[in-house]
Protein backbone atom coordinates (compact mmCIF):
# COMPACT_ATOMS: atom_id res chain seq x y z
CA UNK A 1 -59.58 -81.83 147.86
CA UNK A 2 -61.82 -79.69 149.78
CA UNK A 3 -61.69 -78.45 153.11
CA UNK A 4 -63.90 -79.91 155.83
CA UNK A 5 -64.51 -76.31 156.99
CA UNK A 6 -63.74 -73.19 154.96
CA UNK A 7 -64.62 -70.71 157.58
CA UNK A 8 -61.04 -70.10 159.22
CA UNK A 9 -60.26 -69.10 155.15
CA UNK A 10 -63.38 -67.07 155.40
CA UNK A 11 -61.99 -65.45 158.32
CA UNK A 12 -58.33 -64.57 157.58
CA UNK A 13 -59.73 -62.58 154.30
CA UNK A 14 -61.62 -60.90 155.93
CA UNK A 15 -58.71 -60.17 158.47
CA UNK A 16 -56.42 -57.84 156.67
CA UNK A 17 -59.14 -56.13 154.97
CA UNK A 18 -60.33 -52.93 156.29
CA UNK A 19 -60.35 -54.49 159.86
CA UNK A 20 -56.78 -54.99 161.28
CA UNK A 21 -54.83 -52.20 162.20
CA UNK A 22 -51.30 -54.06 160.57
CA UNK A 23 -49.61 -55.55 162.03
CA UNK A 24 -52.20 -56.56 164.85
CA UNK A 25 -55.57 -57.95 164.52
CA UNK A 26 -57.46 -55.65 166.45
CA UNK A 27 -57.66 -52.50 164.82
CA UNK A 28 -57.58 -49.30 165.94
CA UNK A 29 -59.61 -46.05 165.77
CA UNK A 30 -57.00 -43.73 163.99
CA UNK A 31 -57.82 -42.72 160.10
CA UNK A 32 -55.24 -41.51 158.01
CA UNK A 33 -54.95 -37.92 157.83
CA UNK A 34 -56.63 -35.98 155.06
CA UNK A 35 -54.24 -36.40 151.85
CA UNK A 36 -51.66 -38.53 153.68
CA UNK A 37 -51.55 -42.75 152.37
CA UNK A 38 -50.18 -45.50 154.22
CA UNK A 39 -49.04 -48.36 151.97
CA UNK A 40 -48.40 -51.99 153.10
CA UNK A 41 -46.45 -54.58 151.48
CA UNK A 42 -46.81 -57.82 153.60
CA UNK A 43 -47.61 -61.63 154.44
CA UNK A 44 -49.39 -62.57 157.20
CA UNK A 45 -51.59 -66.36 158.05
CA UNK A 46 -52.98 -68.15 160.06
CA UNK A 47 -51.79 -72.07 160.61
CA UNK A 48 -53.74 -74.73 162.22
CA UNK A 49 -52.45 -78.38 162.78
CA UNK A 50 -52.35 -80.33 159.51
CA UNK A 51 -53.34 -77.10 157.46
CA UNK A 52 -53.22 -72.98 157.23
CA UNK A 53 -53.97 -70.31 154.87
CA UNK A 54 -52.48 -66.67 153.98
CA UNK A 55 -51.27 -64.16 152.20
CA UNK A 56 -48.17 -63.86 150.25
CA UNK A 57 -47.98 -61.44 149.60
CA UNK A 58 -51.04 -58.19 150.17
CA UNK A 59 -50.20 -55.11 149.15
CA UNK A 60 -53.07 -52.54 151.13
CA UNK A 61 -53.03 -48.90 150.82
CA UNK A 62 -55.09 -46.38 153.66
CA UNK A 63 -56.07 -42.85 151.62
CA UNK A 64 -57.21 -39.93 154.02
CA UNK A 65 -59.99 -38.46 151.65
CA UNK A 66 -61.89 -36.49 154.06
CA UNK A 67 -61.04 -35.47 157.65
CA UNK A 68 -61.72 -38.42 159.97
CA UNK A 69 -62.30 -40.68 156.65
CA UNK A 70 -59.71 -42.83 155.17
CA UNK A 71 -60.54 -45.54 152.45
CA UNK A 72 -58.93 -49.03 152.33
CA UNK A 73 -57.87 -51.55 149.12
CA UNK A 74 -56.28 -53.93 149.45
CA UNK A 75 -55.09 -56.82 146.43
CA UNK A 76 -54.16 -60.07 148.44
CA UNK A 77 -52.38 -63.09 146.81
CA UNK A 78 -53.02 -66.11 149.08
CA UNK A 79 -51.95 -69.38 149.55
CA UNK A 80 -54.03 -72.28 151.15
CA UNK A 81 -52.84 -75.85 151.96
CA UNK A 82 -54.11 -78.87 153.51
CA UNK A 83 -51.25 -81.88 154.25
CA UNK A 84 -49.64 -81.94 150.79
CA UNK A 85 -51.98 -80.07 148.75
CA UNK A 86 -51.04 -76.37 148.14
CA UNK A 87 -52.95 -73.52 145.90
CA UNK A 88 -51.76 -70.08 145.66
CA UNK A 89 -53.53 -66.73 143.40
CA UNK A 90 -55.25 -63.95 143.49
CA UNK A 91 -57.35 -64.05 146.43
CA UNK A 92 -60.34 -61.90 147.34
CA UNK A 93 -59.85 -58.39 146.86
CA UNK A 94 -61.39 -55.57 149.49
CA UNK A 95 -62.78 -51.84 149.94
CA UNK A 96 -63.08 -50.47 153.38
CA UNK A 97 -64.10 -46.94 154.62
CA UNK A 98 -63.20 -45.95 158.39
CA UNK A 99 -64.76 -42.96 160.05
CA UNK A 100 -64.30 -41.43 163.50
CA UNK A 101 -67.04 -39.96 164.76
CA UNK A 102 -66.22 -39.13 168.01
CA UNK A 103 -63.27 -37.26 169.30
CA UNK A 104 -60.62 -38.38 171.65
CA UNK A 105 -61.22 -36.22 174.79
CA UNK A 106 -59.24 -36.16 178.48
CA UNK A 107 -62.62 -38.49 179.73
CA UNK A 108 -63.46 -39.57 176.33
CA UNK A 109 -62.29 -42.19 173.66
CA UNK A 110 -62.61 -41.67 169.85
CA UNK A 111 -64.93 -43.95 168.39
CA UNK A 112 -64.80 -45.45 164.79
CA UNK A 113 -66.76 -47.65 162.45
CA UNK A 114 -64.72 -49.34 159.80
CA UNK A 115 -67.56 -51.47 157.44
CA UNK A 116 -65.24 -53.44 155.10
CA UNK A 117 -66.84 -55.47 151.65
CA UNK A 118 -64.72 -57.79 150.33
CA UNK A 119 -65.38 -59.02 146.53
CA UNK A 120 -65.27 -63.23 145.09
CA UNK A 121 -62.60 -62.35 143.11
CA UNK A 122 -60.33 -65.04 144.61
CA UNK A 123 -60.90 -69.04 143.41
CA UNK A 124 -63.00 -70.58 146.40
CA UNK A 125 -62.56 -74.35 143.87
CA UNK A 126 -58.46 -74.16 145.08
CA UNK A 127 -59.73 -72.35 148.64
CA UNK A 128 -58.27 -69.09 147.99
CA UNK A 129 -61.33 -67.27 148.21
CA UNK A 130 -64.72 -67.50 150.08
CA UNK A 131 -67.19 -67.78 146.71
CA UNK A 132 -69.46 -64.49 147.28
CA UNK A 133 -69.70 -60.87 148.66
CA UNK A 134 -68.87 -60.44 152.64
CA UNK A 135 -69.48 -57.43 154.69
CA UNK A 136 -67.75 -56.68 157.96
CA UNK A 137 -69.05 -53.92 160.28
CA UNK A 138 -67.08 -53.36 163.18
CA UNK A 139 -66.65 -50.41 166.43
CA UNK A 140 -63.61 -49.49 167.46
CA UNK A 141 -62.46 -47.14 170.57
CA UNK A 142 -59.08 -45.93 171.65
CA UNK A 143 -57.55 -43.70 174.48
CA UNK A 144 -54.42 -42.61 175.02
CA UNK A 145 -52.23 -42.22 178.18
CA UNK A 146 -48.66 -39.77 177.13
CA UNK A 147 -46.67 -43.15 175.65
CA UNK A 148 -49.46 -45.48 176.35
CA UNK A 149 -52.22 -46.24 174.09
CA UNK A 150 -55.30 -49.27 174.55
CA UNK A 151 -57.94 -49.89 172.00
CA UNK A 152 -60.48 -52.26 171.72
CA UNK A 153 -63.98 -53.34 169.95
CA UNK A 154 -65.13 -55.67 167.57
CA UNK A 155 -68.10 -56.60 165.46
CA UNK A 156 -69.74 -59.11 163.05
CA UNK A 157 -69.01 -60.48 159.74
CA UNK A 158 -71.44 -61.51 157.02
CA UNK A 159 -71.02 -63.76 154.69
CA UNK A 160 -73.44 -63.31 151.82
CA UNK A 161 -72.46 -67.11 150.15
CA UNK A 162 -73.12 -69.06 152.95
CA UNK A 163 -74.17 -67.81 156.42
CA UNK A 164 -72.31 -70.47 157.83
CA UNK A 165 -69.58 -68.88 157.12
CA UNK A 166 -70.66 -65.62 159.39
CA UNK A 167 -68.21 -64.93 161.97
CA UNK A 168 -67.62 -62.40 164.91
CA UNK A 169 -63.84 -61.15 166.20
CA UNK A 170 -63.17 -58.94 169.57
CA UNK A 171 -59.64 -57.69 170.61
CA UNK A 172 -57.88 -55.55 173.18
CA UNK A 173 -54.69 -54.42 172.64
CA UNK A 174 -52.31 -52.66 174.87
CA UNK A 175 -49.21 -50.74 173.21
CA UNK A 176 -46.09 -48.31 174.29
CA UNK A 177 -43.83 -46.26 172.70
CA UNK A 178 -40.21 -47.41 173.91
CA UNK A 179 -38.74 -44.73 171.88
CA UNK A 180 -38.92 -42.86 168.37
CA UNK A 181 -37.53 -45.95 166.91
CA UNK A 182 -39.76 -48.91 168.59
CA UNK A 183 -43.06 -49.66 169.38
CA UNK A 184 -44.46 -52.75 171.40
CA UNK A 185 -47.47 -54.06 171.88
CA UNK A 186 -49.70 -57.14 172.36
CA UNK A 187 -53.27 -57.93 172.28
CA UNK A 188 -55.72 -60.71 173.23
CA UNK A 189 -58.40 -61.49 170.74
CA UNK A 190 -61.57 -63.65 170.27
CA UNK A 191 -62.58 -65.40 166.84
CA UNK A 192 -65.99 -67.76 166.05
CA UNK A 193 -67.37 -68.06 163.55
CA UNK A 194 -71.22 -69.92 162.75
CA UNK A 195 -70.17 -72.97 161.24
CA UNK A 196 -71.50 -76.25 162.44
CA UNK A 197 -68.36 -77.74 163.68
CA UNK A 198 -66.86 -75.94 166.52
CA UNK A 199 -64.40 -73.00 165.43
CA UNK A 200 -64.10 -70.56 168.24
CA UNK A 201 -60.13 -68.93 168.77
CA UNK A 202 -59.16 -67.32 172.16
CA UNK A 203 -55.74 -66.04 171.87
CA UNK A 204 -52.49 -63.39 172.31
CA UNK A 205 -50.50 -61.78 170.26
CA UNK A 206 -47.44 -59.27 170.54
CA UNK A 207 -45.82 -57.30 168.16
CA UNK A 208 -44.66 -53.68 167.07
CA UNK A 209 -43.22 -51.39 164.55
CA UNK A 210 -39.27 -50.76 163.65
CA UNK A 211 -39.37 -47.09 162.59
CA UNK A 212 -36.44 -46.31 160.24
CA UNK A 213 -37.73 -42.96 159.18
CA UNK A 214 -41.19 -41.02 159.06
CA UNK A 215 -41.84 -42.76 155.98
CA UNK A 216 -40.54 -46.44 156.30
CA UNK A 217 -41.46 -48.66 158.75
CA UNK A 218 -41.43 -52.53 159.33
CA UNK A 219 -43.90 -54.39 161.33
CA UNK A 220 -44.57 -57.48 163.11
CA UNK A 221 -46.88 -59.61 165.12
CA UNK A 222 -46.76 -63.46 165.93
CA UNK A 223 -49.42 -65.24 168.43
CA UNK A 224 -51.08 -68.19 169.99
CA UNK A 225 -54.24 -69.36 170.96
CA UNK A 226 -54.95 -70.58 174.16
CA UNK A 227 -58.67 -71.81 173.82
CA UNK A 228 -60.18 -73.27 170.95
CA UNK A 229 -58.51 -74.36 167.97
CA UNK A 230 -54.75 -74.67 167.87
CA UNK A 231 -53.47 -71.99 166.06
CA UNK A 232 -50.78 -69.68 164.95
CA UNK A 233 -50.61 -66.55 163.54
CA UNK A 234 -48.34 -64.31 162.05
CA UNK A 235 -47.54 -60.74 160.13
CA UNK A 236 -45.11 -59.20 158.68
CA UNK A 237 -44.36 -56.51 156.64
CA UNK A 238 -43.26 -52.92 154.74
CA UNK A 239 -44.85 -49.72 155.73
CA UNK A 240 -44.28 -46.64 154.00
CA UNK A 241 -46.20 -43.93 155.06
CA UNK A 242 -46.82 -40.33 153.06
């Protein structure tokens, strides 16, 4: 069985992969510092009404080569499933590069660009994998106020196997330290993609991080849409930070 419309697949491997800032979906300007690595362990997906797609789980890893430059891999395992049918493997694998370019100043946010290439490595025949090259180049901008922090941006995705398959995502996202232990945050986001049929997402999403050290972390997210196509979303996951 094949889907009627492969691009919300498309879309959620693309998600995780040099884009999101886990657990959210909008990401956020920070790189990793030089010589420090963030490692995730996690599952996140996206589920519609009589179908959904995901990962179970991605393990992702953020390396600060340079200063201001971190590079992303992540090596998803997904799972797709429309009323009774259900695949699961290897899913498409990705390789993402962030780089700040500008500075966070008192009038000023930092700026980054986080182009993300994801490779066909995944089997697009049991939908758990899009069946060619996609690029993703996105802008991202944060500024911080003492606990506070926003960030917001977006950009376009390319899908080299079928340009139907292009899509676009925007987010905001609003988040505050509660204490050394807990963060909360949530975000509203925006999802299309070029298909024929109508795919277009308008939703929220809260979430946050459980710090149990400076090294391991758990993190969440869960949201709804509110336009578009009925949808929910979810992460969760292990971060250990180094």
């Amino acid at each position: 069985m094949k889907f009627k419309n492969l691009s919300p697949l498309i879309f959620l491997i693309s998600l995780f992969i040099g884009k999101a800032a886990p657990p959210f979906l909008t990401d956020d300007p920070e790189p990793v510092e030089l010589h420090h690595i963030e490692v995730y362990l996690a599952s996140q997906s996206s589920i519609y009404t009589n179908s959904g797609n995901g990962t179970l789980p991605h393990l992702e890893m953020n390396y600060g080569a340079m200063k201001d430059l971190h590079i992303n891999i992540a090596l998803p395992f997904g799972f797709s499933y429309v009323g009774k049918e259900f695949n699961y493997g290897l899913s498409d694998i990705g390789l993402g590069a962030k780089f700040r370019f500008i500075e966070e100043t008192d009038n000023f946010p930092q700026v980054t660009t986080y182009p993300a290439l994801t490779f066909p490595t995944g089997n697009s025949n049991k939908e758990l994998g899009s069946g060619g090259f996609q690029l993703y180049i996105p802008f991202w901008f944060q500024k911080t106020f003492k606990d506070w922090l926003t960030y917001a941006g977006g950009g376009y995705g390319i899908n080299f196997h079928d340009k139907h398959g292009d899509w676009q995502y925007y987010g905001w996202l609003v988040q505050k330290k509660m204490n050394e232990t807990f963060t909360f945050g949530g975000e509203l986001f925006y999802r299309a993609t070029n298909a024929e049929e109508s795919d277009m997402t308008v939703g929220v999403n809260v979430g946050g991080y459980i710090n149990f050290s400076e090294m391991n972390h758990v993190i969440f997210s869960f949201g709804h849409s509110f336009l578009g196509k009925n949808t929910f979303v979810y992460y969760f996951g292990y971060m250990l930070t180094i």
